[in-house]
Structure formats: C-alpha cells, structure tokens
Protein backbone atom coordinates (compact mmCIF):
# COMPACT_ATOMS: atom_id res chain seq x y z
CA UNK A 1 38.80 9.16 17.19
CA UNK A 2 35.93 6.88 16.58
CA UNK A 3 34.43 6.71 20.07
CA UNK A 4 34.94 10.50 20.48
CA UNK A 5 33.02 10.90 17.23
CA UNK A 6 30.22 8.78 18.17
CA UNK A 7 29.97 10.30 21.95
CA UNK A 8 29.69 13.65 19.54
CA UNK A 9 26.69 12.17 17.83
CA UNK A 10 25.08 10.70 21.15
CA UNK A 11 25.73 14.04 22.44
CA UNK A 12 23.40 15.93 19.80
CA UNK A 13 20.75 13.04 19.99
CA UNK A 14 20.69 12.95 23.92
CA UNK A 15 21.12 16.54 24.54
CA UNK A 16 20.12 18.81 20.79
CA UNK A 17 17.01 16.71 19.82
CA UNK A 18 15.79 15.02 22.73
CA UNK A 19 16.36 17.96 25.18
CA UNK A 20 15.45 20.68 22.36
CA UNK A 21 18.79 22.21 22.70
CA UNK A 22 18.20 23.34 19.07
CA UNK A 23 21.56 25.80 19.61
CA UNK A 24 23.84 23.12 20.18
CA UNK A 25 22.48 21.35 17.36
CA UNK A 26 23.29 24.59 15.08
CA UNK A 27 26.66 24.38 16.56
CA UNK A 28 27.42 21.35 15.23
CA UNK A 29 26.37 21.19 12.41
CA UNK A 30 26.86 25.07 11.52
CA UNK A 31 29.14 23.68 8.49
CA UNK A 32 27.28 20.72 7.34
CA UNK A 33 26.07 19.34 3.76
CA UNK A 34 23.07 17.65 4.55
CA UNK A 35 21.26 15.00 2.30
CA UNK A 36 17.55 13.66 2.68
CA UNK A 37 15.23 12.04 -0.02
CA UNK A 38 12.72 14.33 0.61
CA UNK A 39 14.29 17.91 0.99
CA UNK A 40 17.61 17.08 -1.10
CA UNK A 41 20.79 18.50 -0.15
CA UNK A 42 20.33 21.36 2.98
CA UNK A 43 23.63 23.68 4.20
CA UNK A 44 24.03 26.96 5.60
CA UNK A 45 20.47 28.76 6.64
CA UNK A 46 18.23 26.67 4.96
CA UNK A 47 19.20 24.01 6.98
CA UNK A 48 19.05 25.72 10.11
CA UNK A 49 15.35 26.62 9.43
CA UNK A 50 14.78 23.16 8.27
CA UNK A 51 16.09 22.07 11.71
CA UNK A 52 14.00 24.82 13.91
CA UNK A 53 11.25 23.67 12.02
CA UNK A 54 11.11 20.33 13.51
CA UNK A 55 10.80 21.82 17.59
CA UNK A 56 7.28 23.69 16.69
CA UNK A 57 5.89 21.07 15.11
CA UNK A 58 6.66 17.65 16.73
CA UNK A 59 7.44 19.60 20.71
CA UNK A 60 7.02 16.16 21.91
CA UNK A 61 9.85 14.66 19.43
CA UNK A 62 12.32 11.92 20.94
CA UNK A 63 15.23 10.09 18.85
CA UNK A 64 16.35 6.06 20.52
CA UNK A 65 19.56 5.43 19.32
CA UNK A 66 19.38 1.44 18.31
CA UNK A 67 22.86 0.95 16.79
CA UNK A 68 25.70 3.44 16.39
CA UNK A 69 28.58 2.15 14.13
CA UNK A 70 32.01 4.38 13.74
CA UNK A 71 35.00 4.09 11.51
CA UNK A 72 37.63 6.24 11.07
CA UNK A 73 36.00 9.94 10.26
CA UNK A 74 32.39 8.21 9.71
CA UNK A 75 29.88 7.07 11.94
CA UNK A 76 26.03 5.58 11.54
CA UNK A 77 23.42 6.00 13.80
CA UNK A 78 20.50 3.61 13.16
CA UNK A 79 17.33 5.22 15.05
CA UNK A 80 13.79 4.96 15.91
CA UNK A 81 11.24 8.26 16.21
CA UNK A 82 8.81 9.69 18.01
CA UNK A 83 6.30 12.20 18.15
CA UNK A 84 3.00 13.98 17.68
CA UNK A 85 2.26 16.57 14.83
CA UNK A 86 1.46 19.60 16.46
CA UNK A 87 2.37 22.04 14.36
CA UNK A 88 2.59 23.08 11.13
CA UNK A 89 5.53 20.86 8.70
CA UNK A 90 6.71 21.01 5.30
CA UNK A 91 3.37 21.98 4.34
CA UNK A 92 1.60 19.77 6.43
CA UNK A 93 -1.05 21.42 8.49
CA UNK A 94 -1.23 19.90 12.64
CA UNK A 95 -3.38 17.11 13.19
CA UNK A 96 -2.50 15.67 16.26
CA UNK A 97 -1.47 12.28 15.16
CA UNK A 98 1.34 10.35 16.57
CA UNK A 99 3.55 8.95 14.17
CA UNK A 100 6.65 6.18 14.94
CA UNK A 101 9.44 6.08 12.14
CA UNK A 102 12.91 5.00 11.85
CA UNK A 103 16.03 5.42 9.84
CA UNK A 104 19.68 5.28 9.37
CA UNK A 105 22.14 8.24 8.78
CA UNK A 106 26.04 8.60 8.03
CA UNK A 107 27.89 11.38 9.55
CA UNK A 108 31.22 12.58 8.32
CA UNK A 109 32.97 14.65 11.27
CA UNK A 110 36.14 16.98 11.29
CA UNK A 111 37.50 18.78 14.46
CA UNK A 112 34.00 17.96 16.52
CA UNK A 113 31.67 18.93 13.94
CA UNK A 114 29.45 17.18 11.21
CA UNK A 115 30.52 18.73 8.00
CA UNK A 116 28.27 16.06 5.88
CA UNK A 117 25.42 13.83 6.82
CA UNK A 118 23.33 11.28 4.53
CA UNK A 119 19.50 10.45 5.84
CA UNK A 120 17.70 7.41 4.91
CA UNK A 121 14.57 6.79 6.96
CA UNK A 122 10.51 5.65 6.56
CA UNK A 123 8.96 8.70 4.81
CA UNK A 124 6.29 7.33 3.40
CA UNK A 125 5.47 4.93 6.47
CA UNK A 126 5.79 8.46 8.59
CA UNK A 127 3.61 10.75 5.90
CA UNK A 128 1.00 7.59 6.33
CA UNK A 129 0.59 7.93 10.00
CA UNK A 130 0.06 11.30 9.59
CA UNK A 131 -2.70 11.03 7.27
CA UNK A 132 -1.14 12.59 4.09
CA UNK A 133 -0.69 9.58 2.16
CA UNK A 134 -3.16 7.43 2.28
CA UNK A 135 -2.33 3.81 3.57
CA UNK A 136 -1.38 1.44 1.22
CA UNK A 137 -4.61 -0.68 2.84
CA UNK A 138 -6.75 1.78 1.59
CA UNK A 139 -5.29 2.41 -1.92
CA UNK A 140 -5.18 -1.53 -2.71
CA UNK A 141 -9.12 -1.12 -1.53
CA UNK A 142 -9.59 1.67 -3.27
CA UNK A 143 -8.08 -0.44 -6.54
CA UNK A 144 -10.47 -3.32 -6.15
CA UNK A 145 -13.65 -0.74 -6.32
CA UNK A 146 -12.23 0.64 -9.09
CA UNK A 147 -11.58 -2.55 -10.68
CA UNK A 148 -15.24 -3.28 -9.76
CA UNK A 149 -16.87 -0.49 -10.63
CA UNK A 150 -15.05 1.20 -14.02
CA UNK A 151 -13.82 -2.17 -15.11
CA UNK A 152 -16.68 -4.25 -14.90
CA UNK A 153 -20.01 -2.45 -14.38
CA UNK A 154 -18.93 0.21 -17.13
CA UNK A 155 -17.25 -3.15 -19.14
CA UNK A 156 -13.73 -1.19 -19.88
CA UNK A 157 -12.07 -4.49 -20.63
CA UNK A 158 -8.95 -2.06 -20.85
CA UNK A 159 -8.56 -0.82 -17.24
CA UNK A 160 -9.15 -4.72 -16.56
CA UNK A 161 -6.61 -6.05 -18.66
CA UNK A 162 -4.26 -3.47 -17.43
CA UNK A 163 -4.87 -4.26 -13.65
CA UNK A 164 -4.73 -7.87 -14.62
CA UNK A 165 -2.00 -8.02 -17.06
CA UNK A 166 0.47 -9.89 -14.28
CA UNK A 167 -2.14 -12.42 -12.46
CA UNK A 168 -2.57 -15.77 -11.56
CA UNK A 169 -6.73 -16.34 -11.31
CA UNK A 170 -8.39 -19.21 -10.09
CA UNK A 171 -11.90 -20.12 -9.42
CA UNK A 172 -13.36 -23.34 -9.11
CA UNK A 173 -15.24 -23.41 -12.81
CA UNK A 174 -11.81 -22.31 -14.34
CA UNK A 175 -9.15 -23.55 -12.81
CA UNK A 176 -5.91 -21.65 -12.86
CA UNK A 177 -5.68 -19.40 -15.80
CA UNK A 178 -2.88 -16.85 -16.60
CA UNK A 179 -2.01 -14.65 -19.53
CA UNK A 180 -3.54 -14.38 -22.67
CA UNK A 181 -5.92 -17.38 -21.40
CA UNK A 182 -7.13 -14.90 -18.50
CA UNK A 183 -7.29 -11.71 -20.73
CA UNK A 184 -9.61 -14.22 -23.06
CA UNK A 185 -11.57 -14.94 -20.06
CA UNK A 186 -12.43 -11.43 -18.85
CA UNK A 187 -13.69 -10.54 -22.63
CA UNK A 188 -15.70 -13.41 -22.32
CA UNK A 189 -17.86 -12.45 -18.79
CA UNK A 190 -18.19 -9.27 -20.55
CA UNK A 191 -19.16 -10.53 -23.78
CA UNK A 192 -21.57 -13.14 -22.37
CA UNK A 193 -23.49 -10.88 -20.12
CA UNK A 194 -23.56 -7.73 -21.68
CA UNK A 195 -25.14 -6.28 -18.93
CA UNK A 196 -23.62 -7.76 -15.59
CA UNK A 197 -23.50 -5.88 -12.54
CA UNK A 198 -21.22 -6.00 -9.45
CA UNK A 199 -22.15 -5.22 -5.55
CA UNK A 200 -19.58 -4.86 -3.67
CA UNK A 201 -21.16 -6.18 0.25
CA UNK A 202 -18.06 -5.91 2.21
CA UNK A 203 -14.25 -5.16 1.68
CA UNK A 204 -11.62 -6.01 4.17
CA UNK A 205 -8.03 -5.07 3.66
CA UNK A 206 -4.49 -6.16 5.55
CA UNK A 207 -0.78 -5.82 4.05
CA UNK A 208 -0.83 -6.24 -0.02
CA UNK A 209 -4.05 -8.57 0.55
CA UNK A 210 -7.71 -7.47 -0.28
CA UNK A 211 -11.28 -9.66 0.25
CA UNK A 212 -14.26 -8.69 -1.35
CA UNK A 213 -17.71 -10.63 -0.82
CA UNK A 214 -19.80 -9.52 -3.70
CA UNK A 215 -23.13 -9.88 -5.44
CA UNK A 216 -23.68 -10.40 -9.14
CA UNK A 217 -26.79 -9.90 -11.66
CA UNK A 218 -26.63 -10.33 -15.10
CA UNK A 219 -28.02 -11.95 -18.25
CA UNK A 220 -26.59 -14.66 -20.51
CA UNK A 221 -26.83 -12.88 -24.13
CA UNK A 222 -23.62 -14.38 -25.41
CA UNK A 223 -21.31 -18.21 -25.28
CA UNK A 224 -19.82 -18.63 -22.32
CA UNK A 225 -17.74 -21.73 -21.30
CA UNK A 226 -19.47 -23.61 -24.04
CA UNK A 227 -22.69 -22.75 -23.26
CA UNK A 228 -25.03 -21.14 -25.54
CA UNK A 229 -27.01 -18.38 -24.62
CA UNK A 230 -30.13 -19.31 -22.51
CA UNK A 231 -31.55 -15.55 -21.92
CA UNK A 232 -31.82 -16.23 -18.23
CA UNK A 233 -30.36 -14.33 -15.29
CA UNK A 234 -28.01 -15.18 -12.92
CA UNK A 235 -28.27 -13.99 -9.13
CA UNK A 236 -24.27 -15.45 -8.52
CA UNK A 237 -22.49 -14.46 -5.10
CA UNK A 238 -18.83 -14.80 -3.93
CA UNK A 239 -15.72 -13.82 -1.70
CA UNK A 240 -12.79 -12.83 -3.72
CA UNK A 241 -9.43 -12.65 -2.12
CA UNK A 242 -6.96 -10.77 -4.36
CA UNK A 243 -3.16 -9.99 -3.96
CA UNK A 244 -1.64 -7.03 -4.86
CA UNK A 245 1.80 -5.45 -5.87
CA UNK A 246 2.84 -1.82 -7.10
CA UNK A 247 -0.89 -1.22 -8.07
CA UNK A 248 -1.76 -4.67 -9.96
CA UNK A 249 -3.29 -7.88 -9.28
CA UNK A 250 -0.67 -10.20 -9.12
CA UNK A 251 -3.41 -13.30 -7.83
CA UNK A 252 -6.66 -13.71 -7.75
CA UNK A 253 -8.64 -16.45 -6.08
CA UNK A 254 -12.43 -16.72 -5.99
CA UNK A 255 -14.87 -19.20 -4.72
CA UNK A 256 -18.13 -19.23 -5.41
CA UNK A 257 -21.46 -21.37 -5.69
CA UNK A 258 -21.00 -23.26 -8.97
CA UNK A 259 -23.72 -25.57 -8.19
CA UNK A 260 -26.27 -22.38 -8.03
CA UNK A 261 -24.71 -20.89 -11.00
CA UNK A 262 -24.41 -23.41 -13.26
CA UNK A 263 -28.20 -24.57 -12.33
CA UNK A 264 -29.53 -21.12 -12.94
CA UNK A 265 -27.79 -21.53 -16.61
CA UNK A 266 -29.68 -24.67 -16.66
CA UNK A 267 -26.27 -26.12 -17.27
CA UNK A 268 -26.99 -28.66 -14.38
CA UNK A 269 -30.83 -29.66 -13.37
CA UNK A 270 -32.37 -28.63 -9.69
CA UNK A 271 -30.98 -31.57 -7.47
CA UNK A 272 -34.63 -32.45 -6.83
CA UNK A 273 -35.39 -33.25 -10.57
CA UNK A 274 -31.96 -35.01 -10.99
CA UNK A 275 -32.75 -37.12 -8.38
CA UNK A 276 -36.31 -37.76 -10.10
CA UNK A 277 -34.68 -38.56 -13.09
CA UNK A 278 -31.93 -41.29 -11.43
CA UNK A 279 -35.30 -42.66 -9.74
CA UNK A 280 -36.82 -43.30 -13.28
C-alpha cells in the first residue's frame, strides 16, 4: 500500500502540476482537507479555486520531488519550486519575478485519493523573491537608519535603548560594555554632545549582518569619559559592523580613530607637540 500511495503522489506531481493537468489534480483530491499556514484549512470549492489559481499565475510552475517517505496510509513529499509570477495571486499583482521555494507536505490517502494533506513550505523566503516582503537585508538596513537617524540625530534615548536592550558593544575607547553599563553609555554621547549629528556614507548589508561607515559632528557641552567639557567640536569618523536578530542589535562593534578624537578633545596633544615636549 505504501509504494502504490506514493506512485499516487508522484503521479499528481509528474502529471497534475508539472503537466497542468489541473483535472486530475481535482480528481484526487475532490475529498480532501487541506492545511497551509497561509490560507488555513481549504476543502470542497474553495480549494479547487485555490488550486486553479496557481496555473494562471505561475504557467511556468514545476514541483522536483527531493524525498518521498510512506508509511502505512501516510506519505511525505519533501519538494523544491519553481516559477515566474505572471499572473495575478492571492492578492499579489504579476511582476515577472522568478521565485525558488521549497517545502514538505503529509498526505493521508484512502482508496487512491488524498482525503487530508498538511503544507509546510518557505512563505516568507517565496513572498521575498517576489517583492512583497521586503528582504530581511533591507529591513535590518532599514533598522540601522532608523537607529541613526530617530535615535541619535533626534536624541530619543528610548528607541535606542529599546533597539539596544540585548547587545554586546565594543569600541576601542570602551571596551566591551553590556547592559545597564551600555544603556549608561548611550545617555552619556547624548548628554555630552547635545547636539551630535550622524552621516550615514555607506551601508552594506548580508544575512543578519549590517556595516555602516559614518561621519560624526558634534560639540562637547557635557562630561564624557571623565572629561570635562572643552566646548570644542569633534569631526569623528567610523565603520560600524552591527549584528542583528528579530529586529534588535544583539552586537555591536565599532572602530574608529581614537587618536583623532581624543586629540580634538584635547584629551591627548598633536603628536608634533608631544614629541616637542619629550625633546625638552
């Protein structure tokens, strides 16, 4: 029984989806129960438009089969996906894009028919590639501009602590500082130049890993690291690699010119005048 059921399912694949033999598709699964995250549970006409819905807009749609796995009345097909949005689907409009997904699904069968089926597969990775959710490149970019620009140019220390609440930070003038000893940090950049300003000069994104290389201007008003305030502005630059999971910074690492920072503090004399000075 378990071979003929899994010839049954190679048959639809092979023959219903791949050959767009959409009536032999309805024919087996004309009493089915049919379960997917993103439509919920399908049977009787609604899941036959669901499935003539698919022909129109992906006409270039082909299933692999990669595993098939059978057991008494069950079997699991574990696939990969083609195809090209050419047509309107589930509210998505055509764009042309091609799109690769994959996904597992378990069939129950009586008497040569499906008569339930469970879907699991790559939604989101599919609704990416087709350009209606944006890629999870572009929202951990679009995080770090935020970050950027609300939290520090506008100085809402609370958007900053929220995005930071779960980080490791390092830079060289710190060291690594978590917690409450980072959220003490932040309020003190903000506190200490009251009016500092981020440039953002180039952002590159890959996987859950963003750099910035940014400018700074500001003016020390306020303490900071134990210096008093001088009144004098600081011109600081940087790259800024930053990790990030579920929407938060989970590390931070930054490196930057301490020597030019510090000197423009006057923390640390020009290395001409030091050197003056060890001559004397």
């Amino acid at each position: 029984m378990s071979e003929e059921n899994k010839a049954l399912l190679r048959r639809v694949i092979e023959e219903g989806w791949n050959k767009r033999n959409l009536a032999l598709v309805d024919e087996v699964y004309a009493d089915c129960v049919f379960h997917r995250p993103e439509t919920g549970e399908l049977k009787g006409e609604d899941l036959k438009q669901f499935f003539a819905s698919i022909f129109p807009a992906f006409p270039d749609i082909r299933f692999t089969i990669e595993d098939l796995v059978a057991e008494g009345d069950k079997v699991v097909t574990r696939y990969s996906c083609t195809g090209t949005l050419q047509g309107e689907f589930m509210g998505l409009a055509p764009t042309g894009k091609q799109f690769t997904t994959s996904g597992l699904f378990i069939s129950r069968i009586v008497d040569g028919k499906v008569v339930e089926e469970r879907e699991e597969w790559d939604a989101l990775g599919f609704l990416q590639q087709l350009g209606a959710v944006p890629q999870a490149t572009e929202a951990n970019k679009a995080l770090v501009r935020r970050m950027i620009e609300e939290g520090w140019n506008k100085h809402n220390l609370a958007l900053l602590d929220e995005l930071y609440a779960d980080c490791v930070y390092y830079n060289p003038a710190t060291g690594e500082i978590k917690g409450e000893a980072l959220k003490q940090f932040l309020a003190s950049m903000l506190a200490a130049f009251p009016d500092i300003r981020f440039t953002i000069e180039d952002l590159v994104a890959e996987g859950d890993k963003v750099v910035t290389r940014w400018s700074c201007t500001g003016t020390h008003r306020g303490e900071f690291m134990g210096l008093a305030p001088t009144g004098k502005q600081l011109t600081p630059s940087a790259l800024d690699i930053f990790r990030i999971v579920e929407g938060k910074v989970v590390e931070e690492r930054v490196e930057f010119d301490t020597l030019r920072f510090f000197q423009q503090l006057g923390a640390v004399p020009p290395l001409g005048k030091a050197e003056d000075k060890a001559a004397a």
